[in-house]
C-alpha atoms as a PDB file:
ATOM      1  CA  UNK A   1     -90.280 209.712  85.197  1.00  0.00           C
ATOM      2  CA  UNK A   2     -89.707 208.495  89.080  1.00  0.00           C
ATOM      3  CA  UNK A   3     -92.516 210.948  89.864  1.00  0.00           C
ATOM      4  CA  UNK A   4     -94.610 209.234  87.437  1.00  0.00           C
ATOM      5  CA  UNK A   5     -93.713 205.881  88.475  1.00  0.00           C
ATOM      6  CA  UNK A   6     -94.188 206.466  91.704  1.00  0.00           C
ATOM      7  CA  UNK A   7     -98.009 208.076  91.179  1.00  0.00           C
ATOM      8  CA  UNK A   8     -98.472 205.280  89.428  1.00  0.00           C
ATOM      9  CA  UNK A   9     -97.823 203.123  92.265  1.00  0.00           C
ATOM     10  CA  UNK A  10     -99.553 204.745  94.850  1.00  0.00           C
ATOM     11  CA  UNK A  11    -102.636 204.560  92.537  1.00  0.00           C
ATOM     12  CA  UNK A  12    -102.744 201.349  91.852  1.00  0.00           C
ATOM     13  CA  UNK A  13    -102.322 200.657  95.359  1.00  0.00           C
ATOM     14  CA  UNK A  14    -105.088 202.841  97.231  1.00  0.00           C
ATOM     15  CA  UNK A  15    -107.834 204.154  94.423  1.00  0.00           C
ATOM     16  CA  UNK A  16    -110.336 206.797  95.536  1.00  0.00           C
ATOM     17  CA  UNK A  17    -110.276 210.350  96.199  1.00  0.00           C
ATOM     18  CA  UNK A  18    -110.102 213.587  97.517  1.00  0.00           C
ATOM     19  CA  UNK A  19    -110.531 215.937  99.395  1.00  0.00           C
ATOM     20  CA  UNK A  20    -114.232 216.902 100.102  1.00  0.00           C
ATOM     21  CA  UNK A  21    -116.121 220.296  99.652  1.00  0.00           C
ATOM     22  CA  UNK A  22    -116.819 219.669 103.624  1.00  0.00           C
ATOM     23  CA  UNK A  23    -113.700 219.615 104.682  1.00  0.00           C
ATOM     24  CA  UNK A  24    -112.139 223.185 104.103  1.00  0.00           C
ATOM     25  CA  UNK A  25    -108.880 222.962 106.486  1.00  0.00           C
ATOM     26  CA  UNK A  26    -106.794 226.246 106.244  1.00  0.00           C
ATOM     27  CA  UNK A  27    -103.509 224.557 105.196  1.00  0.00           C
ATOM     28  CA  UNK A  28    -102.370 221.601 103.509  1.00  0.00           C
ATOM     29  CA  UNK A  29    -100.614 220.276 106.395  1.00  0.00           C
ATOM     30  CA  UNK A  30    -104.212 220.254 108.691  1.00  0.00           C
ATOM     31  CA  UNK A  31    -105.699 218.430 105.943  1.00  0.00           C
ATOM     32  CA  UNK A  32    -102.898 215.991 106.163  1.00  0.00           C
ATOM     33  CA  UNK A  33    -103.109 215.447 109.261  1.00  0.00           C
ATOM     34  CA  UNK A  34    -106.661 214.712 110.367  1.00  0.00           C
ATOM     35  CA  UNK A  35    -107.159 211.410 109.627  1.00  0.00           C
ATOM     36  CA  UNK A  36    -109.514 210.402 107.624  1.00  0.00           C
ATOM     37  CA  UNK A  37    -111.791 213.067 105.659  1.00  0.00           C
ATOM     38  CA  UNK A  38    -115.558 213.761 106.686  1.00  0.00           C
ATOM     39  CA  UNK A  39    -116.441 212.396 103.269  1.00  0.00           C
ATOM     40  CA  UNK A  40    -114.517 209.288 103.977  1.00  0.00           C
ATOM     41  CA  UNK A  41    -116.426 209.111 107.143  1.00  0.00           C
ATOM     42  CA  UNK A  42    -119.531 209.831 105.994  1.00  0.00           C
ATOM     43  CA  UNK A  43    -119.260 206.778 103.003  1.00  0.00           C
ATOM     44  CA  UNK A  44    -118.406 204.309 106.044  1.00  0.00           C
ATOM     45  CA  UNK A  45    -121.810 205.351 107.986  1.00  0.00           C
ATOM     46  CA  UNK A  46    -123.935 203.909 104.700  1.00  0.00           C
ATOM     47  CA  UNK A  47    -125.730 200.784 105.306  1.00  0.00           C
ATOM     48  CA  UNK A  48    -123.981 199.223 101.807  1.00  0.00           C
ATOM     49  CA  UNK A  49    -120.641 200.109 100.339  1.00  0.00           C
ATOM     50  CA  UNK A  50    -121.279 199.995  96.585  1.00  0.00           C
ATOM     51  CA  UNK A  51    -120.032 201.361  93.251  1.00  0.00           C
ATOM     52  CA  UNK A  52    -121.538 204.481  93.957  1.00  0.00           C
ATOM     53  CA  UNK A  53    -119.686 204.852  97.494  1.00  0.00           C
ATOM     54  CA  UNK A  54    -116.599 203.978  95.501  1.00  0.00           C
ATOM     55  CA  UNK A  55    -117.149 206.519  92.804  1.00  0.00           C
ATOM     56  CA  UNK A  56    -117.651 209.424  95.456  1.00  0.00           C
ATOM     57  CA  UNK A  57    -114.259 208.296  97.259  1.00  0.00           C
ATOM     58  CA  UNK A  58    -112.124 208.005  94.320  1.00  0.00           C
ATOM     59  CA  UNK A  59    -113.315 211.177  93.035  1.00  0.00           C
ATOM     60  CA  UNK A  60    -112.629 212.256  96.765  1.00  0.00           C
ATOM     61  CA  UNK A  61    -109.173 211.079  96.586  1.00  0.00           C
ATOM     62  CA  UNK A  62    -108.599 212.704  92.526  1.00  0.00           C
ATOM     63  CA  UNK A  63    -109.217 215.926  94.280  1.00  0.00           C
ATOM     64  CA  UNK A  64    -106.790 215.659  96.832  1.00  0.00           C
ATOM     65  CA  UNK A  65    -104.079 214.191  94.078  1.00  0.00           C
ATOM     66  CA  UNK A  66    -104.837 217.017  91.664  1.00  0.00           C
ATOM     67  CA  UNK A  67    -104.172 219.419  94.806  1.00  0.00           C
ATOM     68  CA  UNK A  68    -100.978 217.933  95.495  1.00  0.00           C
ATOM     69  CA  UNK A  69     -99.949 218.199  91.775  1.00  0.00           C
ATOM     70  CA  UNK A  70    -100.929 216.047  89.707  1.00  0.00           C
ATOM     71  CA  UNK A  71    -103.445 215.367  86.723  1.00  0.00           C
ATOM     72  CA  UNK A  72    -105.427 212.356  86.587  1.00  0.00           C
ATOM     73  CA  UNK A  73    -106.219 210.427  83.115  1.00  0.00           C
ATOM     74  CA  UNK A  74    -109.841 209.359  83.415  1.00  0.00           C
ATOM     75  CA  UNK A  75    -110.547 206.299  85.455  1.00  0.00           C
ATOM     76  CA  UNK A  76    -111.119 202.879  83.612  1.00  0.00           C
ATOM     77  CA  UNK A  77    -112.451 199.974  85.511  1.00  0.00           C
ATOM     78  CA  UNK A  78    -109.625 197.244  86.549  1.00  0.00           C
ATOM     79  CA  UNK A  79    -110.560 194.438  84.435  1.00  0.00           C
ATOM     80  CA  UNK A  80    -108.430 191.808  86.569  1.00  0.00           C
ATOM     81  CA  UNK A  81    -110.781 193.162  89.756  1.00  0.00           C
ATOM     82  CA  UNK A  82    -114.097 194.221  88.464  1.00  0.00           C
ATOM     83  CA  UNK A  83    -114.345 196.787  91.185  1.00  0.00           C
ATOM     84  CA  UNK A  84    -111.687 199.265  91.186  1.00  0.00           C
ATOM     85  CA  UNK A  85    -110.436 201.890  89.020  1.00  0.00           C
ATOM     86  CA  UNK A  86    -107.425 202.577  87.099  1.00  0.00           C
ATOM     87  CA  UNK A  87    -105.918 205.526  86.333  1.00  0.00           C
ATOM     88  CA  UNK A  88    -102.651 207.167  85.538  1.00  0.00           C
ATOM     89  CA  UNK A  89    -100.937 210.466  87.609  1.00  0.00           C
ATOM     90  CA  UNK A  90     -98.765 213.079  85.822  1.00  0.00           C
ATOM     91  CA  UNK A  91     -97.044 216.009  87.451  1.00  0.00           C
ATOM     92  CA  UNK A  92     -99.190 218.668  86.481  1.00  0.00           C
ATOM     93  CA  UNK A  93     -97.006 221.527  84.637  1.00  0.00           C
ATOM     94  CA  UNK A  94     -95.982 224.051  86.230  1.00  0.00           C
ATOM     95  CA  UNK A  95     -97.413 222.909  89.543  1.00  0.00           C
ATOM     96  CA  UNK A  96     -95.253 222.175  92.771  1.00  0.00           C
ATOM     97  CA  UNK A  97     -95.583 218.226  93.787  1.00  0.00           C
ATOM     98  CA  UNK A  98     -96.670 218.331  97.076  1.00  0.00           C
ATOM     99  CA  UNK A  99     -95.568 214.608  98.511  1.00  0.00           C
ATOM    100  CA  UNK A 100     -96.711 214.856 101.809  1.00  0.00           C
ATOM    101  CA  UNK A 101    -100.178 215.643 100.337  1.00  0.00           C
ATOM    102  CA  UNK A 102    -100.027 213.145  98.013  1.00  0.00           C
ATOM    103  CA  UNK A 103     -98.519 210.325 100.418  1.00  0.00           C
ATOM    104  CA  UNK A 104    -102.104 211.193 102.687  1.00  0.00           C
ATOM    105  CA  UNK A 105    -104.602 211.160  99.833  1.00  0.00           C
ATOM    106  CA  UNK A 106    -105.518 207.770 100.012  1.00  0.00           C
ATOM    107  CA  UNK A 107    -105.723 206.681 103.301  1.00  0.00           C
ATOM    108  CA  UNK A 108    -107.293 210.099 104.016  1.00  0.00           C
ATOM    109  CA  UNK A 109    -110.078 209.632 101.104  1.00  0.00           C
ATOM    110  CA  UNK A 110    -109.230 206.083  99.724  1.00  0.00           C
ATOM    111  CA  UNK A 111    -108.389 203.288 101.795  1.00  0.00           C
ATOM    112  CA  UNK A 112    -111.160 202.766 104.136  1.00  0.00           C
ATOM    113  CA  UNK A 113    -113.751 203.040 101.905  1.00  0.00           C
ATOM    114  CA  UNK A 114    -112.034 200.680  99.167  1.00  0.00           C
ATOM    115  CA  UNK A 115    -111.464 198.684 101.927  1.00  0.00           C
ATOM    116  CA  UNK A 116    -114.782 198.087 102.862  1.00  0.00           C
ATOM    117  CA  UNK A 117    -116.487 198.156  99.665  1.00  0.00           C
ATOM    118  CA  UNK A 118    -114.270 195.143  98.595  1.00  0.00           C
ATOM    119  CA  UNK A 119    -115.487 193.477 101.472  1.00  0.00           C
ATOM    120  CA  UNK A 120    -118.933 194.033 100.807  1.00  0.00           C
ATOM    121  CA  UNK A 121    -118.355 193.628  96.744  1.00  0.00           C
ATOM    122  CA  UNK A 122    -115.249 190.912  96.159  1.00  0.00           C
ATOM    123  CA  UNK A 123    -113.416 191.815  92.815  1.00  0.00           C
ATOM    124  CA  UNK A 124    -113.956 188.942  89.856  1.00  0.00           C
ATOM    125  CA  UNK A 125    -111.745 189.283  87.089  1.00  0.00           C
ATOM    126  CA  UNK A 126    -113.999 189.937  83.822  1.00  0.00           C
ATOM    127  CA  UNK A 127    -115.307 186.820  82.595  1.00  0.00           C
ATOM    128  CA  UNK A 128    -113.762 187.525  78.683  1.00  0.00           C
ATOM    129  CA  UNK A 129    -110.206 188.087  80.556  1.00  0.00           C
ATOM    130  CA  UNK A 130    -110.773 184.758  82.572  1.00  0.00           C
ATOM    131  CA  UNK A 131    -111.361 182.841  79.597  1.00  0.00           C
ATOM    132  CA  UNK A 132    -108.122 183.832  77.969  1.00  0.00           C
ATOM    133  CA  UNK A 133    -106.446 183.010  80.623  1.00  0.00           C
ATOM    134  CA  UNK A 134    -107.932 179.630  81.160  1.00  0.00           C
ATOM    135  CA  UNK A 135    -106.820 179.181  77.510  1.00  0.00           C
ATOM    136  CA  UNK A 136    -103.239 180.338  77.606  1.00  0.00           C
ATOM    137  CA  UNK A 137    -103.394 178.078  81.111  1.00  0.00           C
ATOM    138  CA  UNK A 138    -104.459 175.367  78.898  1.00  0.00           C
ATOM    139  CA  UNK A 139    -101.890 176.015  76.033  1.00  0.00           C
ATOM    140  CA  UNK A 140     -98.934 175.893  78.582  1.00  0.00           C
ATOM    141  CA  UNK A 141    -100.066 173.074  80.796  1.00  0.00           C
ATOM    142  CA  UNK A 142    -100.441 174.764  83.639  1.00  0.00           C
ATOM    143  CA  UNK A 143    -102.806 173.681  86.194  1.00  0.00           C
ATOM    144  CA  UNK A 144    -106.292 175.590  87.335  1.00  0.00           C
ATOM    145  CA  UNK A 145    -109.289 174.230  88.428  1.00  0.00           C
ATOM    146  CA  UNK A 146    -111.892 176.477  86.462  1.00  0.00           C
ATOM    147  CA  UNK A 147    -113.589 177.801  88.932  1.00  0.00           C
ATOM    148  CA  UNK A 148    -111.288 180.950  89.354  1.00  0.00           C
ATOM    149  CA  UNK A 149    -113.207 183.884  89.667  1.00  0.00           C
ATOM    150  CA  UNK A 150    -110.314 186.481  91.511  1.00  0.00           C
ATOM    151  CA  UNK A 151    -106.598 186.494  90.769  1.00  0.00           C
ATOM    152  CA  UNK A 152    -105.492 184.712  94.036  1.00  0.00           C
ATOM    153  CA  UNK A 153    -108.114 181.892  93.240  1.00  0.00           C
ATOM    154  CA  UNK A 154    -105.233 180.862  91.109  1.00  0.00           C
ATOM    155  CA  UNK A 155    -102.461 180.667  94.424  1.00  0.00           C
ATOM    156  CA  UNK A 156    -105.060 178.545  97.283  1.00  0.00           C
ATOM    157  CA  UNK A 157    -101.327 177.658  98.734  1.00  0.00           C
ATOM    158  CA  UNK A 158    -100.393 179.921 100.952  1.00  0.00           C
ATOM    159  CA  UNK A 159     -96.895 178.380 100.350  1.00  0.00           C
ATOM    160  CA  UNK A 160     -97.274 178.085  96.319  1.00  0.00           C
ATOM    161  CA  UNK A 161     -94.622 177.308  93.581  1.00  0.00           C
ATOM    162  CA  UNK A 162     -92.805 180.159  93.267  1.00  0.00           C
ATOM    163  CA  UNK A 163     -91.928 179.434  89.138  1.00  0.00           C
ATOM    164  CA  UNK A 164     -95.650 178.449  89.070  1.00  0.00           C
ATOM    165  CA  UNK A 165     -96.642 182.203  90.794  1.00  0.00           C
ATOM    166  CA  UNK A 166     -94.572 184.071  88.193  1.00  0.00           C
ATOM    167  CA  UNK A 167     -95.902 181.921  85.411  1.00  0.00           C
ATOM    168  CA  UNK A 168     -99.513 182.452  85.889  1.00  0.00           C
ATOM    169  CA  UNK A 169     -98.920 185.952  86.832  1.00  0.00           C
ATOM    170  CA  UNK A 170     -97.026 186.481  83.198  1.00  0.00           C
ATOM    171  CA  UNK A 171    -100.320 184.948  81.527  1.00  0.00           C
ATOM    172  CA  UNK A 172    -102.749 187.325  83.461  1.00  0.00           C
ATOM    173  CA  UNK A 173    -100.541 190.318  82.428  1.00  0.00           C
ATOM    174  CA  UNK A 174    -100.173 189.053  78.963  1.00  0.00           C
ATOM    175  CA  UNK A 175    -104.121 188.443  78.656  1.00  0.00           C
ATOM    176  CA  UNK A 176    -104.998 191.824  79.804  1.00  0.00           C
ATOM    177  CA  UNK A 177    -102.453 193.452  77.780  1.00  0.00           C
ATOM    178  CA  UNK A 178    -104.104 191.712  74.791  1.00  0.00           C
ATOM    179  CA  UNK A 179    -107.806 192.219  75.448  1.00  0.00           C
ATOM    180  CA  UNK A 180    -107.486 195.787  77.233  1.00  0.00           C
ATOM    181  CA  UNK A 181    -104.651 197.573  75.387  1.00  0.00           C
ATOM    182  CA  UNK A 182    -105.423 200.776  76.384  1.00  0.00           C
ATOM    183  CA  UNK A 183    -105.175 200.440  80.472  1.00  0.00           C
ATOM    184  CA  UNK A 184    -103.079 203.074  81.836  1.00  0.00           C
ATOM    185  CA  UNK A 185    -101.232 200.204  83.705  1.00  0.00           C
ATOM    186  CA  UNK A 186    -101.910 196.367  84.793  1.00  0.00           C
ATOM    187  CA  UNK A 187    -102.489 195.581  88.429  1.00  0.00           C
ATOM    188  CA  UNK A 188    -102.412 191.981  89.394  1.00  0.00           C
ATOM    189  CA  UNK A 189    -102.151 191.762  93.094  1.00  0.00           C
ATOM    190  CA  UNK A 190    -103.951 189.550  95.224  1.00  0.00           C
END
């Protein structure tokens, strides 16, 4: 279960993949520690980061998790982001966990790209999702402005209420549980 949880984790966190059909290093331990992949590299030198970039990474970076162990449920899109994917990790039977692998996937297949394509893309939180949440907002009295469109549009203060932070944040993960049921997990970071 802590393997699990962990995965988990490190998915949410950094979400593309693997380890490229370009990069053949002879041992796990070269692959870990060269940085980032060709394929990463190769994404970065596009013109436009996109969906499609994206798409190439994190199946990059499921590669390089499946290598170190694990098996990948397919990817859904993160409803609270628009952009990035969601997907859970299991220890694959039978199969060694390799963590120093897995630690390396995503900045080695992940990051930088994800980085970059939010930059060029900014996540919006689907606009059925916003408007439950602007309605539980409105049921408890809490105060928005409307014109939300990403998670920490809801916290402009960098020195916010912290009862108000862990209110809002309980109404995001309550509206996504309700509208999206069947998400391997909820991210709401900002």
């Amino acid at each position: 279960m802590k393997a699990l949880h962990t995965a988990s984790i490190i998915l949410a966190t950094l979400l593309l993949s693997g380890c490229s059909a370009t990069d053949t290093p002879s041992t796990d331990s070269a692959r870990i520690d060269s940085g980032p992949s060709a394929a990463q590299r190769a994404l970065l030198t596009r013109d436009t980061i996109g969906f499609d970039e994206y798409k190439e990474a994190f199946a990059n970076y499921s590669r390089c998790i499946e290598d170190a162990g694990y098996t990948m449920t397919p990817p859904v899109l993160n409803p609270t982001d628009g952009r990035r994917y969601l997907s859970r990790l299991d220890p694959t039977p039978g199969k060694q966990i390799n963590t120093e692998l897995e630690n390396s996937c995503d900045p080695r297949e992940l990051s930088s790209v994800e980085r970059e394509y939010l930059r060029q893309n900014p996540p919006e939180i689907d606009p059925v999702l916003l408007s439950e949440i602007f309605g539980q907002l409105t049921q408890k009295n809490i105060s928005f402005t409307g014109n939300e469109k990403q998670i920490a549009d809801f916290f402009p203060n960098k020195n916010e209420d912290q009862p108000r932070v862990t209110e809002v944040t309980a109404i995001i993960e309550q509206a996504t549980r309700k509208l999206f049921p069947d998400l391997p997990y909820i991210r709401t970071g900002f």
